[in-house]
Protein backbone atom coordinates (compact mmCIF):
# COMPACT_ATOMS: atom_id res chain seq x y z
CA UNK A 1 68.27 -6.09 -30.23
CA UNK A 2 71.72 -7.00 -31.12
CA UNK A 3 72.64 -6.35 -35.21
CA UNK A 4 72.98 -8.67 -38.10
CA UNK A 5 76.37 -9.62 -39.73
CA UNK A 6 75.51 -9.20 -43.27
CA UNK A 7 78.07 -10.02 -45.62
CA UNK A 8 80.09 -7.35 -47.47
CA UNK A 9 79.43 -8.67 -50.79
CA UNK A 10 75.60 -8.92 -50.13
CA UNK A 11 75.28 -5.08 -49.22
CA UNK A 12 77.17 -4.04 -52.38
CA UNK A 13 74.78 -6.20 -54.43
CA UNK A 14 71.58 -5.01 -52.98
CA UNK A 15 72.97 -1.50 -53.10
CA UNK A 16 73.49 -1.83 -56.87
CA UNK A 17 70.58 -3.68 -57.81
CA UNK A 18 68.79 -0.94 -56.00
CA UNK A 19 70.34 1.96 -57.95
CA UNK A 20 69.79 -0.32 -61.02
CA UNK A 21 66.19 -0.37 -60.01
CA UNK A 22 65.76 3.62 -60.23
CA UNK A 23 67.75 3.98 -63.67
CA UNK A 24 71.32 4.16 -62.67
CA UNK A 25 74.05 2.65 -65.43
CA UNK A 26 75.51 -0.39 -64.40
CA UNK A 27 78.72 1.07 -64.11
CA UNK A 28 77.91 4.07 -61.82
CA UNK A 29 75.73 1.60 -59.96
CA UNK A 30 78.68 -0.78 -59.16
CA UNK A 31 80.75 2.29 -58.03
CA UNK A 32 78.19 3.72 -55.94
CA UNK A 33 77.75 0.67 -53.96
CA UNK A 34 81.19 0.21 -53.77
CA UNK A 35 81.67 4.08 -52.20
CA UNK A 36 79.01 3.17 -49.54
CA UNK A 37 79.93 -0.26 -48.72
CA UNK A 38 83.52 1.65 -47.62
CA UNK A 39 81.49 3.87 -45.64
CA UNK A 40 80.24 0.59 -43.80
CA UNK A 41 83.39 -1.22 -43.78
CA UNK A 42 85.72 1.81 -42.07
CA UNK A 43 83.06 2.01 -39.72
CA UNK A 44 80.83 4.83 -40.66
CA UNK A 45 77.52 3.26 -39.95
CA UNK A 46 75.29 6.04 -40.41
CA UNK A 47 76.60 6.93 -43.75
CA UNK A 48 76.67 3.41 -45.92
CA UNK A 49 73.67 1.14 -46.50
CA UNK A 50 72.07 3.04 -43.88
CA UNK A 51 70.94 5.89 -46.28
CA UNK A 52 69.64 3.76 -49.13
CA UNK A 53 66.49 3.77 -48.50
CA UNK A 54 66.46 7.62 -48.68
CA UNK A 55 68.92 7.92 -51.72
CA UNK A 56 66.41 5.52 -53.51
CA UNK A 57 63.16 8.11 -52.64
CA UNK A 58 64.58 11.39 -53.57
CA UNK A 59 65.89 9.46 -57.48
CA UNK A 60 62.59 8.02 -57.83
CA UNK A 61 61.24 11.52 -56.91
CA UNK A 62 63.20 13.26 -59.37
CA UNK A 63 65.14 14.88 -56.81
CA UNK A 64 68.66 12.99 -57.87
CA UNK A 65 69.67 12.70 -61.33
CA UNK A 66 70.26 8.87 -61.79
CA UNK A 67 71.87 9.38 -65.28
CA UNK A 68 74.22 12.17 -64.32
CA UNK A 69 76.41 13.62 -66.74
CA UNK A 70 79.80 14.75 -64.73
CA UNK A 71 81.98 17.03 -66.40
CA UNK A 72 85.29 18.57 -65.00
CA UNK A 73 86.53 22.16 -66.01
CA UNK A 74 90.17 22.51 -65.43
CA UNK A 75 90.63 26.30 -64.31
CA UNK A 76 94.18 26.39 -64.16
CA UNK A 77 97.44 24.09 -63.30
CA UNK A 78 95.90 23.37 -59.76
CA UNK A 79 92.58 23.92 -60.28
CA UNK A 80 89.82 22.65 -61.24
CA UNK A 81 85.54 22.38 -60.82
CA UNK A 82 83.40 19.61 -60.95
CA UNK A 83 79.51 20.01 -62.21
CA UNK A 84 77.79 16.91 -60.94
CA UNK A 85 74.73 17.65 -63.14
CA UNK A 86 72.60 16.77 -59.78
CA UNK A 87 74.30 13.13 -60.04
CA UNK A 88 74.89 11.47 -56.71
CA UNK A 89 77.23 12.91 -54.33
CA UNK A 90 79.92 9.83 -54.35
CA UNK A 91 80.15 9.77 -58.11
CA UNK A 92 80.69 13.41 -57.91
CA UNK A 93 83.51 12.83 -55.82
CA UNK A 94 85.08 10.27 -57.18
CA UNK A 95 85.53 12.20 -59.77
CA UNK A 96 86.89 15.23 -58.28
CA UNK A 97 89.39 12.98 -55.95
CA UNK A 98 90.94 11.77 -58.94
CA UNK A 99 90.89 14.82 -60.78
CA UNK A 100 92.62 16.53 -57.67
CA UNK A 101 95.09 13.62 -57.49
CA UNK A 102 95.76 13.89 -61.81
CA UNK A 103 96.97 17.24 -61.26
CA UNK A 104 98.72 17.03 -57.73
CA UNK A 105 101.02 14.69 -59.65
CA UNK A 106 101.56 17.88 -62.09
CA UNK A 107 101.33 20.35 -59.92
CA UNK A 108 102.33 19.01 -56.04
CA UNK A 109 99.28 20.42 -54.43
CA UNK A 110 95.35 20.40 -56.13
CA UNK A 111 92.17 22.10 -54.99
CA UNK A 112 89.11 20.71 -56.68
CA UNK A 113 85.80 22.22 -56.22
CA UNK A 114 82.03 20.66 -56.90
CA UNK A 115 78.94 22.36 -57.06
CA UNK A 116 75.26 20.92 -58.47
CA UNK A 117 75.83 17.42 -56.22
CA UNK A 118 74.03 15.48 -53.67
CA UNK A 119 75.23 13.68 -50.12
CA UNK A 120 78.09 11.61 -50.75
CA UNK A 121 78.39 9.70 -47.57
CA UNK A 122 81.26 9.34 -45.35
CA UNK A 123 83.83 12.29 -45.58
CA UNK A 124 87.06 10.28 -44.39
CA UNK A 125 86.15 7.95 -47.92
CA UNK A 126 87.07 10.65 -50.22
CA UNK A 127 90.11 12.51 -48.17
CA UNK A 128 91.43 8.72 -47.91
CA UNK A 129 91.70 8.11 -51.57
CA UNK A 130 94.66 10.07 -51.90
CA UNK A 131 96.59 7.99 -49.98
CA UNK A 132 97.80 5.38 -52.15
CA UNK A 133 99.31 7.80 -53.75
CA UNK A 134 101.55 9.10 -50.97
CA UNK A 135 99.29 12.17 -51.04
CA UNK A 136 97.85 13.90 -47.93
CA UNK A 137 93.85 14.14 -48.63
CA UNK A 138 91.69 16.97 -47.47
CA UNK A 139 88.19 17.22 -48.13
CA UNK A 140 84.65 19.15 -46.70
CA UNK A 141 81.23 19.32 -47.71
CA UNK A 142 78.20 21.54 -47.19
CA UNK A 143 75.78 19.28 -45.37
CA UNK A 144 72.35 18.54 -46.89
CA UNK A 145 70.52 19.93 -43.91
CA UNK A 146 70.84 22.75 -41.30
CA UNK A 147 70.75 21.26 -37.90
CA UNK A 148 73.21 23.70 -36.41
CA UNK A 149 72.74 27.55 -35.45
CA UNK A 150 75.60 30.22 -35.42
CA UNK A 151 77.10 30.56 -32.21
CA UNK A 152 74.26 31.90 -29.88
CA UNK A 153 70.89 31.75 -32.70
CA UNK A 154 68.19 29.63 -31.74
CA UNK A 155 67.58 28.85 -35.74
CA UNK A 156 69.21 26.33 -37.77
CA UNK A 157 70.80 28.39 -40.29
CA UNK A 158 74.23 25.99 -40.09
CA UNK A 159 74.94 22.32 -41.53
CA UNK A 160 76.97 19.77 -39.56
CA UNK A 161 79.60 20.47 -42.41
CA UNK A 162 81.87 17.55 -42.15
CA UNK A 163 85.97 17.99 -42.17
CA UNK A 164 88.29 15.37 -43.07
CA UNK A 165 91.64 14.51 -43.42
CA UNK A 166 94.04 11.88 -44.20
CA UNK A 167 97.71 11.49 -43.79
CA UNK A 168 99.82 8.90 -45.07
CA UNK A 169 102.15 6.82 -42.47
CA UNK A 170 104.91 4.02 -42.84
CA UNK A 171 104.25 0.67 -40.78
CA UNK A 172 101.91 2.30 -38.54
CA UNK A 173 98.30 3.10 -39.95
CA UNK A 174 97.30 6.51 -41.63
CA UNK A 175 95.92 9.29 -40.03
CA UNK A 176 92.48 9.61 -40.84
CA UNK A 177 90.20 12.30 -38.94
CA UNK A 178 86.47 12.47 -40.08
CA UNK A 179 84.38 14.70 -38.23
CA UNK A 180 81.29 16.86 -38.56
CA UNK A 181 81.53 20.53 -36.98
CA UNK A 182 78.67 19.20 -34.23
CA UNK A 183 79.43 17.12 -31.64
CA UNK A 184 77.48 14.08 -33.49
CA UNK A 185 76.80 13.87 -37.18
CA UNK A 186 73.12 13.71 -37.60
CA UNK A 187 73.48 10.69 -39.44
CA UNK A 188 74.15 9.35 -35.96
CA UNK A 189 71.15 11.33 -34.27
CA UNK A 190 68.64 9.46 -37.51
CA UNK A 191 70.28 6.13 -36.48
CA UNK A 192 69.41 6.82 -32.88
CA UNK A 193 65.96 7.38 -33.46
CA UNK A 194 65.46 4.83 -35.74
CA UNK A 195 66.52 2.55 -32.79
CA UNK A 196 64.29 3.92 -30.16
CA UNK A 197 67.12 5.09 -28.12
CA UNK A 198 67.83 8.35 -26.34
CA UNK A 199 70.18 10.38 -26.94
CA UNK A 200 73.08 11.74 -24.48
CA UNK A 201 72.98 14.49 -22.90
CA UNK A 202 75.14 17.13 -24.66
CA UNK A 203 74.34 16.18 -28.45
CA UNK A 204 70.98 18.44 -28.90
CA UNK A 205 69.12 21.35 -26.67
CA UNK A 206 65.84 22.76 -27.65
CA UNK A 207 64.96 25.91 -28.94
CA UNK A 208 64.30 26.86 -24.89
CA UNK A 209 68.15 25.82 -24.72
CA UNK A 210 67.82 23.03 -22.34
CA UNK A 211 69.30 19.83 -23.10
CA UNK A 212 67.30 17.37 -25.47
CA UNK A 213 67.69 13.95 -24.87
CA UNK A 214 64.08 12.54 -26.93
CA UNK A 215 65.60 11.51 -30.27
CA UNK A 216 61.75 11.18 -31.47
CA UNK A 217 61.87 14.87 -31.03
CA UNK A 218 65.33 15.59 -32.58
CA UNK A 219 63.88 17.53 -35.33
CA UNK A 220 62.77 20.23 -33.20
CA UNK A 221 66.21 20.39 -31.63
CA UNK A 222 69.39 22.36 -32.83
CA UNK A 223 72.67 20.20 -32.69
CA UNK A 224 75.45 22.04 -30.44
CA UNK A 225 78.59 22.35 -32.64
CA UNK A 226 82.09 21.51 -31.11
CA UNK A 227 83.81 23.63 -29.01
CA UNK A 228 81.39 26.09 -28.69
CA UNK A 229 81.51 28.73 -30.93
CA UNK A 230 84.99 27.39 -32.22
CA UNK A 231 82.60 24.83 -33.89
CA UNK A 232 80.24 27.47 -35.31
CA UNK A 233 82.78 29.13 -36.65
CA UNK A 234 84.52 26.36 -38.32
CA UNK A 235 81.04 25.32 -40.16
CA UNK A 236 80.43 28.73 -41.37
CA UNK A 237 84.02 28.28 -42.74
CA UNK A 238 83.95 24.99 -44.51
CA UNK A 239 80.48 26.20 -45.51
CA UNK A 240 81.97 29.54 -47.65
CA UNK A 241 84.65 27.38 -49.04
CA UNK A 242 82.34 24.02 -50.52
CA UNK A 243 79.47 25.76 -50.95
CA UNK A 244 79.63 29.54 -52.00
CA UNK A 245 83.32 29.13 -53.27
CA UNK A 246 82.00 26.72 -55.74
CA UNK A 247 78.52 28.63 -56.28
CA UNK A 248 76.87 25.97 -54.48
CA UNK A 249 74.35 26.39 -51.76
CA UNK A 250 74.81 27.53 -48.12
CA UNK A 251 73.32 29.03 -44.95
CA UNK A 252 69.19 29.55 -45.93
CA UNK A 253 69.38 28.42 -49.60
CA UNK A 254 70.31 24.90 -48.55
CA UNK A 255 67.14 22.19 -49.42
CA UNK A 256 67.05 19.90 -46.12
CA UNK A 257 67.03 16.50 -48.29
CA UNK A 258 65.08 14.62 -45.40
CA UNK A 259 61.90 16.73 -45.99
CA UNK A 260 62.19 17.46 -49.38
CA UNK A 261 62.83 14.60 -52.23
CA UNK A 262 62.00 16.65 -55.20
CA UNK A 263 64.70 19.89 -55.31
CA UNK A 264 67.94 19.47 -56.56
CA UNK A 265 70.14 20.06 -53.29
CA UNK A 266 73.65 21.71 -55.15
CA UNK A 267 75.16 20.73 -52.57
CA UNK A 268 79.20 21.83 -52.87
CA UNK A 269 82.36 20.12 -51.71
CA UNK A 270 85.84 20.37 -51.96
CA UNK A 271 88.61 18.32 -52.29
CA UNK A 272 92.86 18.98 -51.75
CA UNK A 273 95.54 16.33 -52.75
CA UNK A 274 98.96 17.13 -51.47
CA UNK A 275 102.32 15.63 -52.82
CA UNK A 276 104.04 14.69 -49.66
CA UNK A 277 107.59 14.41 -51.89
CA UNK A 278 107.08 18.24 -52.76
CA UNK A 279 108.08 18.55 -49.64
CA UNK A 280 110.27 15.70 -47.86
CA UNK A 281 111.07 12.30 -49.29
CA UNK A 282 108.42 10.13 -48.75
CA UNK A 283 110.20 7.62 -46.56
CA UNK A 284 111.51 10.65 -43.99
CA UNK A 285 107.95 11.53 -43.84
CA UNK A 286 106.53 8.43 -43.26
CA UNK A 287 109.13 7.51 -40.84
CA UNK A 288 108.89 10.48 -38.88
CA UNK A 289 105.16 10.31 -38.86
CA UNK A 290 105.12 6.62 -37.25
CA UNK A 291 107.88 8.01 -35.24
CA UNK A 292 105.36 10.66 -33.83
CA UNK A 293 102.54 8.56 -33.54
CA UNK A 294 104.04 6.17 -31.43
CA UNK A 295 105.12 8.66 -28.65
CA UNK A 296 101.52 10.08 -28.87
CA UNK A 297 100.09 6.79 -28.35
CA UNK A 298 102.93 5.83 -25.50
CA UNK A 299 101.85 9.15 -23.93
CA UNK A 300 100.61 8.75 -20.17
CA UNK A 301 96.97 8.82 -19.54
CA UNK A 302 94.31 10.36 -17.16
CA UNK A 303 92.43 8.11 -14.67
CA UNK A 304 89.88 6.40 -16.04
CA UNK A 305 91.12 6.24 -19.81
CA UNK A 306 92.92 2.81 -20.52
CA UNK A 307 94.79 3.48 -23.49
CA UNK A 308 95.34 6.88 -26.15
CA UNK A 309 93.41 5.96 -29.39
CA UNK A 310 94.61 8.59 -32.62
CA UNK A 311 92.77 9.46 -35.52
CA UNK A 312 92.58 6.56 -37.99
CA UNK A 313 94.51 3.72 -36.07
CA UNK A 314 91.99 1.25 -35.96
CA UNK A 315 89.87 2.10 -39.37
CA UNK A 316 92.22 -0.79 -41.29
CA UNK A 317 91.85 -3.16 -38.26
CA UNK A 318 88.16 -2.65 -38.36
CA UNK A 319 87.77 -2.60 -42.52
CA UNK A 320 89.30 -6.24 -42.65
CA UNK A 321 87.06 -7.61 -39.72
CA UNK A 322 83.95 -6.60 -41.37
CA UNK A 323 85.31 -7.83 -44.58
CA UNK A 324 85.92 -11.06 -43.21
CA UNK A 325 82.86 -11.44 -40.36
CA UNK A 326 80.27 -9.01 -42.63
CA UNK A 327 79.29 -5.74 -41.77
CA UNK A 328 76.86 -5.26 -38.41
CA UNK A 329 73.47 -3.75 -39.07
CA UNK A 330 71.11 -2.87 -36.68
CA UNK A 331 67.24 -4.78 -37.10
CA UNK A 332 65.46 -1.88 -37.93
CA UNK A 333 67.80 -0.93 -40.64
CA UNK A 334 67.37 -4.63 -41.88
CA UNK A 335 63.59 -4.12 -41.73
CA UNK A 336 63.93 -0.93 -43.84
CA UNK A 337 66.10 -2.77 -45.96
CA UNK A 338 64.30 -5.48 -46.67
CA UNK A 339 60.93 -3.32 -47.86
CA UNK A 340 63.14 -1.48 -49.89
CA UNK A 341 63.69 -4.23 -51.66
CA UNK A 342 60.39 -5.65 -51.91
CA UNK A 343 59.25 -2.43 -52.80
CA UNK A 344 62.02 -2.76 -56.30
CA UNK A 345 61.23 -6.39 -56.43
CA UNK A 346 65.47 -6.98 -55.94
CA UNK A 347 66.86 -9.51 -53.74
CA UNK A 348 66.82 -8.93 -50.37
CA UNK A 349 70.00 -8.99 -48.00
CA UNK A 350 71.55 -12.36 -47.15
CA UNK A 351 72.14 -12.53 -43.61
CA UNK A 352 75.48 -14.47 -42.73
């Protein structure tokens, strides 16, 4: 079945009357919905409204702390940690984004760590926010679930540990590269099987190590990272640095949040904002980065590729569509949806 456009507006309210609904203050309730909506509007479908249903079990479990009190521990000029007192992940982050951005405008260059937080949706989100500010944003997060092994295991000892960045551009639209370590996020995999669907060749083997391609069965499979072990290797990376770094979890101690609504996950991130004028002027920069851009994208291509897509180029394209026309969700997400709400006794979503 073809999805729903459901206005933008209508899946921030239900998100917030839904975090309302569990405890949440009204003001951390507006921003969470506002996070996740992003997620939705850039285009990262399997991290928005998608995951409210689950967000809403593990608070009502007493896995989440709904009340969260976020502090921030400056630990030197460039430095700094975040606690999230088990709050959710994208208040946690908002947080440490504009704590790294505070002190990049001191400093030129901020590393800002979080430990004691939950899944905070869509990576690109939080690298993106320090844009505006003529700021190149780097961020990574433990996942909240091993669905990867090391290079060669047949156990999932290894999160899809997302990556992303965002560079700031002139007239042509920022870079923005989001991507987990496997070749699909899970996220992707959950929607997949939500939908019936199979799943391509090349995203999943089975402990035997032949390819998987039953999403029903997806739990029993391990996700294949990218380029081989460069992949593995670049998990167990971004894994040291947002999760041990920052004394959160990694590797075996991590609580796989689909199975378990009552443990607090500690899930660790970390964020970098960069002052592009430390540097170069910001109008050199920006004019040499739509300068490169353009001869990527004018680049010749291989048979059976009709145009060079980069990193980013059409998230603003696509964030004012969905704006405009609402943002597409699938019927089975809708269904979920809608006994979530029941279930609160909140409105349910208004389909446009």
């Amino acid at each position: 079945m073809l999805e729903a456009r459901v206005p933008a507006l209508a899946v921030a309210s239900l998100i917030k009357d839904a975090m309302l609904a569990v405890g949440m203050p009204d003001v951390d309730a507006a921003k969470c919905a506002e996070l996740m909506l992003e997620a939705d509007l850039v285009g990262a479908d399997a991290h928005g409204v998608f995951r409210l249903p689950q967000y809403v079990r593990r608070i009502k479990a007493g896995g989440v702390n709904p009340k969260a009190n976020i502090t921030v521990e400056k630990t030197a000029p460039a430095t700094a940690m975040v606690d999230g007192d088990n709050g959710m992940g994208h208040l946690v982050m908002q947080r440490a984004a504009d704590t790294a951005i505070a002190l990049a405008k001191e400093t030129g260059v901020a590393w800002v760590g979080a430990r004691r937080s939950n899944h905070a949706g869509a990576a690109g989100v939080y690298a993106a926010m320090a844009l505006p500010h003529d700021m190149v944003g780097i961020y990574a997060v433990v996942a909240n679930a091993n669905h990867m092994p090391v290079w060669g295991g047949a156990e999932n000892i290894l999160g899809t540990n997302p990556v992303a960045f965002a560079v700031p551009a002139g007239q042509e639209p920022p870079v923005v590269l989001d991507i987990a370590t496997t070749v699909v996020s899970y996220g992707t995999v959950k929607a997949t099987k939500l939908q019936g669907k199979p799943m391509p060749e090349g995203w999943m083997v089975g402990k035997d190590g032949r390819p998987l391609t039953d999403s029903a069965k997806s739990a029993e499979g391990l996700l294949l990272p990218i380029g081989g072990h460069k992949g593995s290797g670049l998990a167990m990376v971004l894994g040291l640095l947002a999760g041990t770094l920052n004394a959160a979890d990694f590797g075996r101690d991590v609580i796989d949040f689909n199975y378990n609504d009552t443990d607090e996950c500690n899930t660790g991130h970390f964020i970098i904002a960069l002052d592009v004028s430390r540097f170069i002027p910001v109008a050199a920069f920006k004019a040499e980065v739509d300068r490169h851009l353009r001869d990527l994208r004018s680049s010749k291509v291989l048979p059976g590729f009709d145009s060079i897509r980069l990193p980013g180029e059409q998230r603003q394209a696509r964030r004012a569509e969905r704006a405009r026309d609402g943002v597409p969700i699938y019927p089975e997400v809708l269904e979920l949806l809608d006994k979530l709400a029941d279930e609160l006794t909140i409105k349910r979503l208004a389909r446009s």
